[in-house]
N, C-alpha and C. Protein backbone atom coordinates (compact mmCIF):
# COMPACT_ATOMS: atom_id res chain seq x y z
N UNK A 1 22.18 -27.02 22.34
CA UNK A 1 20.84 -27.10 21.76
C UNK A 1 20.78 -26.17 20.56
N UNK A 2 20.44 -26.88 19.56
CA UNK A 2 20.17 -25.84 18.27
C UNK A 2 18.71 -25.48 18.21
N UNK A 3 18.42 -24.43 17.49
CA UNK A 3 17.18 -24.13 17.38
C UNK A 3 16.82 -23.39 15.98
N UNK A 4 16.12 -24.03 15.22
CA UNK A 4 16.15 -23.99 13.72
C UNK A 4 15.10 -23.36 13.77
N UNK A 5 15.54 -22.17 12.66
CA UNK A 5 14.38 -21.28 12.36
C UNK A 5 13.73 -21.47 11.04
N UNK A 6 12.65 -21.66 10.48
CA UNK A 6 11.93 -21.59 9.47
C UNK A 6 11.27 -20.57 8.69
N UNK A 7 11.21 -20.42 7.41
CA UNK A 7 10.44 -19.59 7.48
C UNK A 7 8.97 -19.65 7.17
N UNK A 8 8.32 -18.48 7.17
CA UNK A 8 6.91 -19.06 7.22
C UNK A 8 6.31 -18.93 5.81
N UNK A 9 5.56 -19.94 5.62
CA UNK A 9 5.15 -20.43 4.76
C UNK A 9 4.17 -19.61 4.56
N UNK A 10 3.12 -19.49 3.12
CA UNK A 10 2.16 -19.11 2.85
C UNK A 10 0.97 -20.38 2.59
N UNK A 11 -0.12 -20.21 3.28
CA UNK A 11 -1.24 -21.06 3.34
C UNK A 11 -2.85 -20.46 3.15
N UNK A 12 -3.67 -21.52 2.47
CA UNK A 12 -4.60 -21.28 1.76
C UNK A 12 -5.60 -22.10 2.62
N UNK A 13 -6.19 -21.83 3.38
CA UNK A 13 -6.82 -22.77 4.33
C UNK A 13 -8.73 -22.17 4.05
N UNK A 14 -9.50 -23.22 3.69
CA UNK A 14 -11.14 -23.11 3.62
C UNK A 14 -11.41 -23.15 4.43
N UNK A 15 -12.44 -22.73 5.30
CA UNK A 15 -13.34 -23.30 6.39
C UNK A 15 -14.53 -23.30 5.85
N UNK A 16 -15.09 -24.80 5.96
CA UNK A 16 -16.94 -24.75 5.68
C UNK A 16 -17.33 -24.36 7.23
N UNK A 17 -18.36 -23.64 7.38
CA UNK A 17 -19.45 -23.43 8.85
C UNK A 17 -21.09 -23.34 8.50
N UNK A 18 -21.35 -23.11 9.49
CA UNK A 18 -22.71 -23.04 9.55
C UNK A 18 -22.74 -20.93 9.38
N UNK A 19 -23.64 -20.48 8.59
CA UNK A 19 -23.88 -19.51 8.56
C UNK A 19 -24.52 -18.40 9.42
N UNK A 20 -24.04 -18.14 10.66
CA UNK A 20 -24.57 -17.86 11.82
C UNK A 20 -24.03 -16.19 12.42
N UNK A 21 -24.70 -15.80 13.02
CA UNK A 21 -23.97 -14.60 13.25
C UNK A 21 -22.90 -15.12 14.37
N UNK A 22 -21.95 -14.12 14.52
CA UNK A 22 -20.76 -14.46 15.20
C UNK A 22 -19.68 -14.92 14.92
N UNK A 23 -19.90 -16.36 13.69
CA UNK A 23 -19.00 -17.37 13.61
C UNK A 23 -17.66 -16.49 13.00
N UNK A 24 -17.86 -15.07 12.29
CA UNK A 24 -16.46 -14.69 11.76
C UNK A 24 -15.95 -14.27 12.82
N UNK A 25 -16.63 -12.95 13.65
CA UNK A 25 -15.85 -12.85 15.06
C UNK A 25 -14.94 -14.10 15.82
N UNK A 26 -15.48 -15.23 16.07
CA UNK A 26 -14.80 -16.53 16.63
C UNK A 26 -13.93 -16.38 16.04
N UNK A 27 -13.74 -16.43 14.56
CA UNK A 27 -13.00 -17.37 13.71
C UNK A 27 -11.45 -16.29 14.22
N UNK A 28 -11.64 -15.15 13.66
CA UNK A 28 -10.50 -14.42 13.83
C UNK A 28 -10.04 -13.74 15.26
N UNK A 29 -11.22 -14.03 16.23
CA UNK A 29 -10.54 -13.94 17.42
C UNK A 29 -9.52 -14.75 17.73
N UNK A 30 -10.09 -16.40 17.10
CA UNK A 30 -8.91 -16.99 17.25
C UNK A 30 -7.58 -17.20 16.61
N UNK A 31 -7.51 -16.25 15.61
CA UNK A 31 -6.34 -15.87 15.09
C UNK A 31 -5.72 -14.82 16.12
N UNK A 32 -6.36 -14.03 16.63
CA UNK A 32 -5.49 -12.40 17.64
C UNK A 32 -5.56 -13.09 18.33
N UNK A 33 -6.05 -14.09 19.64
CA UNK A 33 -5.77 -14.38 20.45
C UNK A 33 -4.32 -15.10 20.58
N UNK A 34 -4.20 -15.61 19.48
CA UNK A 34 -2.75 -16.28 19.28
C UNK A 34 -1.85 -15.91 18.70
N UNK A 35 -1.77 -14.63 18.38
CA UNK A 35 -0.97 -13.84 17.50
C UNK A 35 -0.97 -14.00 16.18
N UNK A 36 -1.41 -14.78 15.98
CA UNK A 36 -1.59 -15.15 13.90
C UNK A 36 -1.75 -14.07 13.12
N UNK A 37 -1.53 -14.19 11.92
CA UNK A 37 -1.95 -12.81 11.23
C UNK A 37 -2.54 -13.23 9.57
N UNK A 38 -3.77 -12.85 9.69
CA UNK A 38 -4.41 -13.31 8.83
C UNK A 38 -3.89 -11.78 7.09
N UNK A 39 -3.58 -13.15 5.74
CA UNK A 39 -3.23 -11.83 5.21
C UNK A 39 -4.26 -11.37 4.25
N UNK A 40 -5.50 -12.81 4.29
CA UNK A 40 -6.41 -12.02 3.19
C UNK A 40 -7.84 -12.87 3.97
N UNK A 41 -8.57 -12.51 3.73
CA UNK A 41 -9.96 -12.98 4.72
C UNK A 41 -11.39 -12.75 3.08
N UNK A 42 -12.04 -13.99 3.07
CA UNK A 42 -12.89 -13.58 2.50
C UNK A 42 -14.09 -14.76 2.58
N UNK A 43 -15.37 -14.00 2.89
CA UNK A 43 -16.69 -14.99 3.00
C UNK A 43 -17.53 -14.93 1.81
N UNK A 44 -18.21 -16.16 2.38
CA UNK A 44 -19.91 -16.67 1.06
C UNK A 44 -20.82 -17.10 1.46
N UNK A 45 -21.62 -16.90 1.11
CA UNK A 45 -23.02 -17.75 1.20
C UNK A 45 -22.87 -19.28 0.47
N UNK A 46 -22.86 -19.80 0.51
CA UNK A 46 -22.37 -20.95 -0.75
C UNK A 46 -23.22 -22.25 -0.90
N UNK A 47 -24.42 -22.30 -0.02
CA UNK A 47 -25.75 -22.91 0.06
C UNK A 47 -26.74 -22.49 -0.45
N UNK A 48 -28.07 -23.17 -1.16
CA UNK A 48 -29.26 -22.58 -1.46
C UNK A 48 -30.54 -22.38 -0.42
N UNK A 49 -30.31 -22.62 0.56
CA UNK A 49 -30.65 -22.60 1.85
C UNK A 49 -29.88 -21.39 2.61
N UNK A 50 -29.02 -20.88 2.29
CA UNK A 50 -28.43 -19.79 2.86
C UNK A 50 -27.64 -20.09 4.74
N UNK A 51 -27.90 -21.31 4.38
CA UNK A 51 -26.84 -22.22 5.63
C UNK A 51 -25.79 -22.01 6.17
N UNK A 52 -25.11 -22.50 4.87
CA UNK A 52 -23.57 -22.55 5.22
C UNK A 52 -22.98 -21.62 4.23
N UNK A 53 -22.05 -21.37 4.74
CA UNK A 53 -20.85 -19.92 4.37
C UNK A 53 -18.81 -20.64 4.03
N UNK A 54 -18.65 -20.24 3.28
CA UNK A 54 -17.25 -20.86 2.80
C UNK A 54 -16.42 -19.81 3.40
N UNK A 55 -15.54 -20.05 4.74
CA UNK A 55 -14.35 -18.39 4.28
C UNK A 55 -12.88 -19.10 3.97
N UNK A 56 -12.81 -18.20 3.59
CA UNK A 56 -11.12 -18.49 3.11
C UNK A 56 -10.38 -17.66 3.37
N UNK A 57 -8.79 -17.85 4.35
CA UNK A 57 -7.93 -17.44 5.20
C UNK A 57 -7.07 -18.01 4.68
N UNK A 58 -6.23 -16.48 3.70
CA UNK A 58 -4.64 -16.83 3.60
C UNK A 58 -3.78 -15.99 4.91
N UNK A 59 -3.32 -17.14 5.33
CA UNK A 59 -2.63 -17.35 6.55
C UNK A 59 -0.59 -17.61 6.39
N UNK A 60 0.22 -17.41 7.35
CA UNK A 60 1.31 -17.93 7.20
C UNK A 60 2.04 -18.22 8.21
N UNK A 61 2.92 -19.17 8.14
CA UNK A 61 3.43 -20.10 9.54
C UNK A 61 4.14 -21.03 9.47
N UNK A 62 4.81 -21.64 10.24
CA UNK A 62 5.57 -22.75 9.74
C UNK A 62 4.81 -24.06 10.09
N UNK A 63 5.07 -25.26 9.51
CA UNK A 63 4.12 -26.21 9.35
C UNK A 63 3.34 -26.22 10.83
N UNK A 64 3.96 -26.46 11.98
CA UNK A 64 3.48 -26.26 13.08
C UNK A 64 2.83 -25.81 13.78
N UNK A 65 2.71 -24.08 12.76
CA UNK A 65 1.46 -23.48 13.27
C UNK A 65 0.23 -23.78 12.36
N UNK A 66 0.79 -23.74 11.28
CA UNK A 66 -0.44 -24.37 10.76
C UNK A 66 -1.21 -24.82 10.70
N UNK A 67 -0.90 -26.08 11.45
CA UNK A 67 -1.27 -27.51 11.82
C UNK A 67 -2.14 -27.08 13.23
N UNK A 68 -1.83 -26.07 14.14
CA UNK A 68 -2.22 -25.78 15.01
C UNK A 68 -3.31 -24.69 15.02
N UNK A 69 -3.34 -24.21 13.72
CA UNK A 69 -4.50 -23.30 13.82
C UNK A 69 -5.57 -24.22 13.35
N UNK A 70 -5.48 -25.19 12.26
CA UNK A 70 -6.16 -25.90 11.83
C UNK A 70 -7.25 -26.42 12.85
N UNK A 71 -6.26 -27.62 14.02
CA UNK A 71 -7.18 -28.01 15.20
C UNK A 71 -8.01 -27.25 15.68
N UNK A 72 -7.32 -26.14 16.20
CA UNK A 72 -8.34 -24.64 16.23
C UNK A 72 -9.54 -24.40 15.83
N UNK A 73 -8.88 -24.28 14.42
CA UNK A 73 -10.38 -23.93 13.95
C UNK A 73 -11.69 -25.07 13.65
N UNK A 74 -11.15 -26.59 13.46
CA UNK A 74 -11.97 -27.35 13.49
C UNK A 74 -12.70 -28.41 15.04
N UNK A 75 -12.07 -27.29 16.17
CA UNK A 75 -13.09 -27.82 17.16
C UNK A 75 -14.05 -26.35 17.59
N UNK A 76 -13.56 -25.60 16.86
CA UNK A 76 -15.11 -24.68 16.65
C UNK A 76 -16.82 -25.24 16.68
N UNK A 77 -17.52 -25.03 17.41
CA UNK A 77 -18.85 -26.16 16.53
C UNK A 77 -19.10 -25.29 15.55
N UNK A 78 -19.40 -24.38 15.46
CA UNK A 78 -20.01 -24.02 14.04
C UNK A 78 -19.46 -24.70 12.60
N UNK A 79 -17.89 -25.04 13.01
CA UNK A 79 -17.16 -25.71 11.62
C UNK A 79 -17.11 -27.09 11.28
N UNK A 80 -17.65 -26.87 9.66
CA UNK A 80 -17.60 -28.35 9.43
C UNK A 80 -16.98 -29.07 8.99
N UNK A 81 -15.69 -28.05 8.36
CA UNK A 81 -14.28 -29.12 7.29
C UNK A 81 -13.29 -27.59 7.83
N UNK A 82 -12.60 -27.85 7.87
CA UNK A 82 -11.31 -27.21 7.35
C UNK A 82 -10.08 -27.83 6.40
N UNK A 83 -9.87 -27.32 5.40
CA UNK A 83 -9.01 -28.37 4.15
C UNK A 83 -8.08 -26.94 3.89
N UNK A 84 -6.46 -27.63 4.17
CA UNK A 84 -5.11 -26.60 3.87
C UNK A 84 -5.36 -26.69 1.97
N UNK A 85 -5.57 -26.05 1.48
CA UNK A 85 -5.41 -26.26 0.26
C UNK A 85 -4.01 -26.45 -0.87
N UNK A 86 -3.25 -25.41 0.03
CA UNK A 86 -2.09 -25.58 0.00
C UNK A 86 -1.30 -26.91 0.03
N UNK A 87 -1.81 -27.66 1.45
CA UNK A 87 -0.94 -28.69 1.30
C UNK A 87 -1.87 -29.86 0.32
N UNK A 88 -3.53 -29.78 0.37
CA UNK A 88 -3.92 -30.63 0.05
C UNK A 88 -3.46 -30.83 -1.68
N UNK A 89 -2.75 -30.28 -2.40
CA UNK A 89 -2.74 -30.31 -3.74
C UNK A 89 -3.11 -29.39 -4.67
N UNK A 90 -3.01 -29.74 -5.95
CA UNK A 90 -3.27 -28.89 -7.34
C UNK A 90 -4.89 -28.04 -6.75
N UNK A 91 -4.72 -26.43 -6.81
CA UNK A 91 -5.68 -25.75 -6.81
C UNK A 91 -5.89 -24.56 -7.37
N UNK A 92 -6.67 -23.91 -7.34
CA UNK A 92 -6.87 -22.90 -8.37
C UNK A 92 -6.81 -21.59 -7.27
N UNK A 93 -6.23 -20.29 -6.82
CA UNK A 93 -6.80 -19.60 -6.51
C UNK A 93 -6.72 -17.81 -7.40
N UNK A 94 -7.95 -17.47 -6.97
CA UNK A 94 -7.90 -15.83 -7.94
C UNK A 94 -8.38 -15.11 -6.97
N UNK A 95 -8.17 -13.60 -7.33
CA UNK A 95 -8.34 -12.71 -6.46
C UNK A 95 -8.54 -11.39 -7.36
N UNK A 96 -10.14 -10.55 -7.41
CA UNK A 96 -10.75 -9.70 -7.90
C UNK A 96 -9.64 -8.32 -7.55
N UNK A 97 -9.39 -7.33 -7.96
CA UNK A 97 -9.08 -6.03 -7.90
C UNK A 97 -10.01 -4.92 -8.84
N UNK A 98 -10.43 -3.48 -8.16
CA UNK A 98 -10.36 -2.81 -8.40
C UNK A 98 -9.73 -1.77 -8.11
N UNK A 99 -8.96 -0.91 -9.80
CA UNK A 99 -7.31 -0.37 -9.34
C UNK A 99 -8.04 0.90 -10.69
N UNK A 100 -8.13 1.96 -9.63
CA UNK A 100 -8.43 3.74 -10.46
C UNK A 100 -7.10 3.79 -10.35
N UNK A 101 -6.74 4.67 -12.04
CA UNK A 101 -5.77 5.58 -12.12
C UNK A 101 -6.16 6.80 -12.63
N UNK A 102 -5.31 7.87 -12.52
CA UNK A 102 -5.70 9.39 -12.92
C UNK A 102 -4.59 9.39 -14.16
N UNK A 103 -5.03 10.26 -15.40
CA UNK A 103 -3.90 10.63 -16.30
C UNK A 103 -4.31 11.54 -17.29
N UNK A 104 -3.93 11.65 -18.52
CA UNK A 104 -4.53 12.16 -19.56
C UNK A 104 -3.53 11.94 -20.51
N UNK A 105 -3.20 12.02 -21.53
CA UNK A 105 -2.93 12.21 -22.58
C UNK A 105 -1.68 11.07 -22.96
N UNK A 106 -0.09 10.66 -22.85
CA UNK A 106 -0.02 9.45 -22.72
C UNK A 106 0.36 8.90 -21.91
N UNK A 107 -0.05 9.30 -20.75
CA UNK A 107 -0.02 8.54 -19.64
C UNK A 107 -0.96 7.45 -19.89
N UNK A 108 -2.14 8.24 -19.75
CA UNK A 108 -3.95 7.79 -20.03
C UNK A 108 -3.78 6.54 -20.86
N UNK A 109 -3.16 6.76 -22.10
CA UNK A 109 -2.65 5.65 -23.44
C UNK A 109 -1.88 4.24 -22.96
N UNK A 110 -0.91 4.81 -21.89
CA UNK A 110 -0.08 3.70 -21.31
C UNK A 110 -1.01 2.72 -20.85
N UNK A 111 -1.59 3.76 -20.01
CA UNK A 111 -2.31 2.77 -18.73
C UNK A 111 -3.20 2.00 -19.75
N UNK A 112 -4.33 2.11 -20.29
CA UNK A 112 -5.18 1.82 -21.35
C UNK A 112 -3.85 0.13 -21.79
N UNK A 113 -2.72 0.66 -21.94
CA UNK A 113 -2.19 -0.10 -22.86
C UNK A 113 -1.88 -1.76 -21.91
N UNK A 114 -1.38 -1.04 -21.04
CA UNK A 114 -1.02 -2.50 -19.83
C UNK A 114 -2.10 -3.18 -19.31
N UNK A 115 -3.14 -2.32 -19.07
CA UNK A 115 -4.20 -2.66 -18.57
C UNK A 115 -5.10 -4.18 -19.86
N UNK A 116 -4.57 -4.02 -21.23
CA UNK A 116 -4.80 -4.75 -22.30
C UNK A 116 -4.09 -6.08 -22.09
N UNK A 117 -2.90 -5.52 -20.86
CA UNK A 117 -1.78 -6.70 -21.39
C UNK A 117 -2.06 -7.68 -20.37
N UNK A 118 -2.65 -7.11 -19.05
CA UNK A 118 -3.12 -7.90 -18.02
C UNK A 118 -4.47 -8.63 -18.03
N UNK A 119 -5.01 -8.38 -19.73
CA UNK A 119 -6.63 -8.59 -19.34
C UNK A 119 -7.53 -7.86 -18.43
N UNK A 120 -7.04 -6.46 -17.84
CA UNK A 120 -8.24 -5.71 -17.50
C UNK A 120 -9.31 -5.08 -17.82
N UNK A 121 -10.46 -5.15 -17.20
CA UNK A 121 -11.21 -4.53 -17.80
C UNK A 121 -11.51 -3.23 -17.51
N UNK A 122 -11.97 -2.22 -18.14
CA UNK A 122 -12.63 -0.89 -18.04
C UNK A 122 -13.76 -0.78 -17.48
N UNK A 123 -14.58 -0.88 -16.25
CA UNK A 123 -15.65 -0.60 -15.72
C UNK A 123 -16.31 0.30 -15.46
N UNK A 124 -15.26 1.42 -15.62
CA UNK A 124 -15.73 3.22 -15.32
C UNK A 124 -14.64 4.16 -15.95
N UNK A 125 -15.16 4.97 -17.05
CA UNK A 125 -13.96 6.19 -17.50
C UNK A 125 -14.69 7.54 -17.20
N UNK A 126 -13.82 8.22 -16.92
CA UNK A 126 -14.17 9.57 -17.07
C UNK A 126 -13.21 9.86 -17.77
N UNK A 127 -12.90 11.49 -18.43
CA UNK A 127 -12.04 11.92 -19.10
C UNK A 127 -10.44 12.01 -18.23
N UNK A 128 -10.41 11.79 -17.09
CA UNK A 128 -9.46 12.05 -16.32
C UNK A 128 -8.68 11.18 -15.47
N UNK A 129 -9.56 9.86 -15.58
CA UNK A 129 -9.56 7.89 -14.77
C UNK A 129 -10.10 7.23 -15.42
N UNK A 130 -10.08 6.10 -15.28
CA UNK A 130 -9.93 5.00 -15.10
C UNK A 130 -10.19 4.05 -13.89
N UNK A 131 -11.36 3.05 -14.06
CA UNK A 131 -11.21 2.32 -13.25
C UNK A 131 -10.95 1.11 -13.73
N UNK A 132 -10.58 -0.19 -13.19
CA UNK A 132 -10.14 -1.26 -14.06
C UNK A 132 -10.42 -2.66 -12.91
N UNK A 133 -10.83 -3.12 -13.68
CA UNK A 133 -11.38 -4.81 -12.99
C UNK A 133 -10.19 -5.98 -13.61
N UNK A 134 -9.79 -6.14 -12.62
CA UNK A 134 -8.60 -7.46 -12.65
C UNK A 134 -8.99 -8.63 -12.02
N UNK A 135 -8.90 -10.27 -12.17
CA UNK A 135 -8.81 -11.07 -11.84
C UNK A 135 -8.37 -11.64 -12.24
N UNK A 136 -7.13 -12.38 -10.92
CA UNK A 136 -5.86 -13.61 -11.37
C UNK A 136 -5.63 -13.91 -9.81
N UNK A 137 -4.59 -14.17 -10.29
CA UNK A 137 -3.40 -14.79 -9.28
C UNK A 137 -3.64 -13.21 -8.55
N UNK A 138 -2.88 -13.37 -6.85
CA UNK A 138 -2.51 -12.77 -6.04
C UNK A 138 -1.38 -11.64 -6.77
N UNK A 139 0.18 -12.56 -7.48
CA UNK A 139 0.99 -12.16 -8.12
C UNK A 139 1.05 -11.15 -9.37
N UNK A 140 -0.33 -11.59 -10.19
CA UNK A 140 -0.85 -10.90 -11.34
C UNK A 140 -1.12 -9.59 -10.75
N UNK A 141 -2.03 -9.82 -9.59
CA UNK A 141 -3.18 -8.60 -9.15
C UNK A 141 -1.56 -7.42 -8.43
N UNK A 142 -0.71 -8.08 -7.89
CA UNK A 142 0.47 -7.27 -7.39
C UNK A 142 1.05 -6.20 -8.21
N UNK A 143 1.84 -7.17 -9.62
CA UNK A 143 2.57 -6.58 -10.33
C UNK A 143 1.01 -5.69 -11.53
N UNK A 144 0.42 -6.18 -11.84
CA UNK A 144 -0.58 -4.50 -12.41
C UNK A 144 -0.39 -3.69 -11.49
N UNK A 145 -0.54 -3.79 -10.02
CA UNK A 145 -0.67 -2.68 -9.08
C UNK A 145 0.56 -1.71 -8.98
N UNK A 146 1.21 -2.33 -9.16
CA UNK A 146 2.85 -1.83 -9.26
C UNK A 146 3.17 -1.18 -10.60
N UNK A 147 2.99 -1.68 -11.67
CA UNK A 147 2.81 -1.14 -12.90
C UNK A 147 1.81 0.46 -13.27
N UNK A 148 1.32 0.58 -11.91
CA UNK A 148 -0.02 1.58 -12.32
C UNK A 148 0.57 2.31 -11.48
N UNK A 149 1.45 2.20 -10.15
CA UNK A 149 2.16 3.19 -9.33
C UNK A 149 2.50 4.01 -10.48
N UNK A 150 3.30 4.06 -11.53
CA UNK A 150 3.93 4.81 -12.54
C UNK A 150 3.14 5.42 -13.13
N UNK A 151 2.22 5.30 -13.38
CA UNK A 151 0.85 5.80 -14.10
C UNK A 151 -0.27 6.22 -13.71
N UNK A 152 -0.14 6.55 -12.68
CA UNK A 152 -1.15 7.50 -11.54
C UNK A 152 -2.64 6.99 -10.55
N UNK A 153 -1.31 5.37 -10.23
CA UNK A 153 -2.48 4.72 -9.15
C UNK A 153 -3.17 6.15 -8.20
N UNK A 154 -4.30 5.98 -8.20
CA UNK A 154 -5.57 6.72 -7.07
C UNK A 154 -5.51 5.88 -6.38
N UNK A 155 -6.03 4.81 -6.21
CA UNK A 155 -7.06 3.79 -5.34
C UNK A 155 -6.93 2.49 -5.71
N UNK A 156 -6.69 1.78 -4.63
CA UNK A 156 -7.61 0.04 -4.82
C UNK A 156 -8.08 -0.60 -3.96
N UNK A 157 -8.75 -1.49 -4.57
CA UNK A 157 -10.09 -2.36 -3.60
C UNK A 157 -9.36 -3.86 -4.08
N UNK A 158 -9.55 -4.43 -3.01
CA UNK A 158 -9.34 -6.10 -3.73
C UNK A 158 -10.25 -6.98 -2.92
N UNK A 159 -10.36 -7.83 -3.30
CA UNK A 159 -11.75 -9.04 -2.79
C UNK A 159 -10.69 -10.26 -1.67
N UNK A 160 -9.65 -9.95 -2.07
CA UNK A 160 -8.94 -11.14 -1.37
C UNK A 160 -9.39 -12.44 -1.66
N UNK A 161 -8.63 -13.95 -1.55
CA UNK A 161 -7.83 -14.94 -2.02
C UNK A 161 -9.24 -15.69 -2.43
N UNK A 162 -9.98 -16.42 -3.16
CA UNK A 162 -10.84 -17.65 -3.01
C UNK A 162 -10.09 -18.64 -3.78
N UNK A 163 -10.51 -19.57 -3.33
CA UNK A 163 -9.48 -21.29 -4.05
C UNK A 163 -10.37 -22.09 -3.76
N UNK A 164 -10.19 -23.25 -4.46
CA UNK A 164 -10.63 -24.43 -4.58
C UNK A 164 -9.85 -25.72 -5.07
N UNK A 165 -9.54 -26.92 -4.64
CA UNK A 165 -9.47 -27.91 -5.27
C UNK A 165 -9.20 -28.28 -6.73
N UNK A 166 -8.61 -28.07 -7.43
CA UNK A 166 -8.52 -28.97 -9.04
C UNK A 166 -9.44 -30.12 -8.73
N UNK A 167 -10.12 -30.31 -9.92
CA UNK A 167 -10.42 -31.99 -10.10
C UNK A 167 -11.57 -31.89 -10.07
N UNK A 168 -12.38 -33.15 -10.20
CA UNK A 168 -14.30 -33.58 -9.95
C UNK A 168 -14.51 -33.36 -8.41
N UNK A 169 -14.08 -33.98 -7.57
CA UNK A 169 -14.24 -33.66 -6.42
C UNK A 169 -14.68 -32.33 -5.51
N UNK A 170 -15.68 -32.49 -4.45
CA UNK A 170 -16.06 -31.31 -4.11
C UNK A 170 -14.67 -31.07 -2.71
N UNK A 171 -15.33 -30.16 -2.12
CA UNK A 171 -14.56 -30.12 -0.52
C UNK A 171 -15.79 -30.21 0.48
């Protein structure tokens, strides 16, 4: 008997729900209950009624689990779609950072300088930091972060993964 190992994939999975207290507790209990490991978690309000809530769970697994958290999560009642975005096709996703560095003189200049090259913005200076607002790719938001290790990362905050669909179509 062979037994083929895979590796695990990275997945972009939406859940629409009803906006209710509890429903995130559920959601990620049922990730620990099964060992899953969620790597970025992020909610919305996304109704004008204040209804329904969008979260988005980058997740990873091999197709199988995937497929199995999916069922999961869509015999929840609170849930009303779950869509892999990943597998469903062309999509967009970005992810907010805020990334303080400490420096002065050309350190301070460097950072200032990369921070130009990534499209960040300046949201807060003092004579001594820097704070800086990034949004991109997961990959983008990595390598600035890595780039600023050298240049006197303090701190960061990130918003984790949101995506959507390419195209006219809603989800």
């Amino acid at each position: 008997m062979k037994i083929e190992h895979r590796e695990a994939e990275r997945h972009v999975l939406t859940v629409v729900v009803d906006n209710e207290p509890g429903i995130l507790a559920k959601i990620t209990g049922l990730f620990t209950a099964r060992g899953y490991n969620i790597d970025s978690l992020t909610v919305a309000d996304i109704s004008e009624d204040h209804a329904i809530s969008r979260i988005t769970i980058v997740t990873g697994g091999p197709p199988q689990v995937i497929d199995q958290i999916m069922a999961q999560l869509e015999r929840l009642v609170p849930v009303h779609r779950v869509i892999d975005l990943t597998e469903e096709g062309p999509h967009v996703e970005r992810e907010l950072a805020l990334v303080k560095v400490q420096g002065t003189g050309e350190i301070r200049v460097e950072a200032l300088r990369t921070a130009e090259v990534f499209r960040a913005n300046v949201v807060d200076t003092t004579p001594q930091s820097f704070v800086f607002e990034l949004t991109g790719s997961s990959d983008k938001v990595n390598s600035f972060i890595v780039l600023m290790r050298g240049l006197g990362l303090v701190e960061v905050g990130r918003s984790g993964v949101v995506g959507m669909m390419r195209g006219s179509e809603g989800s």
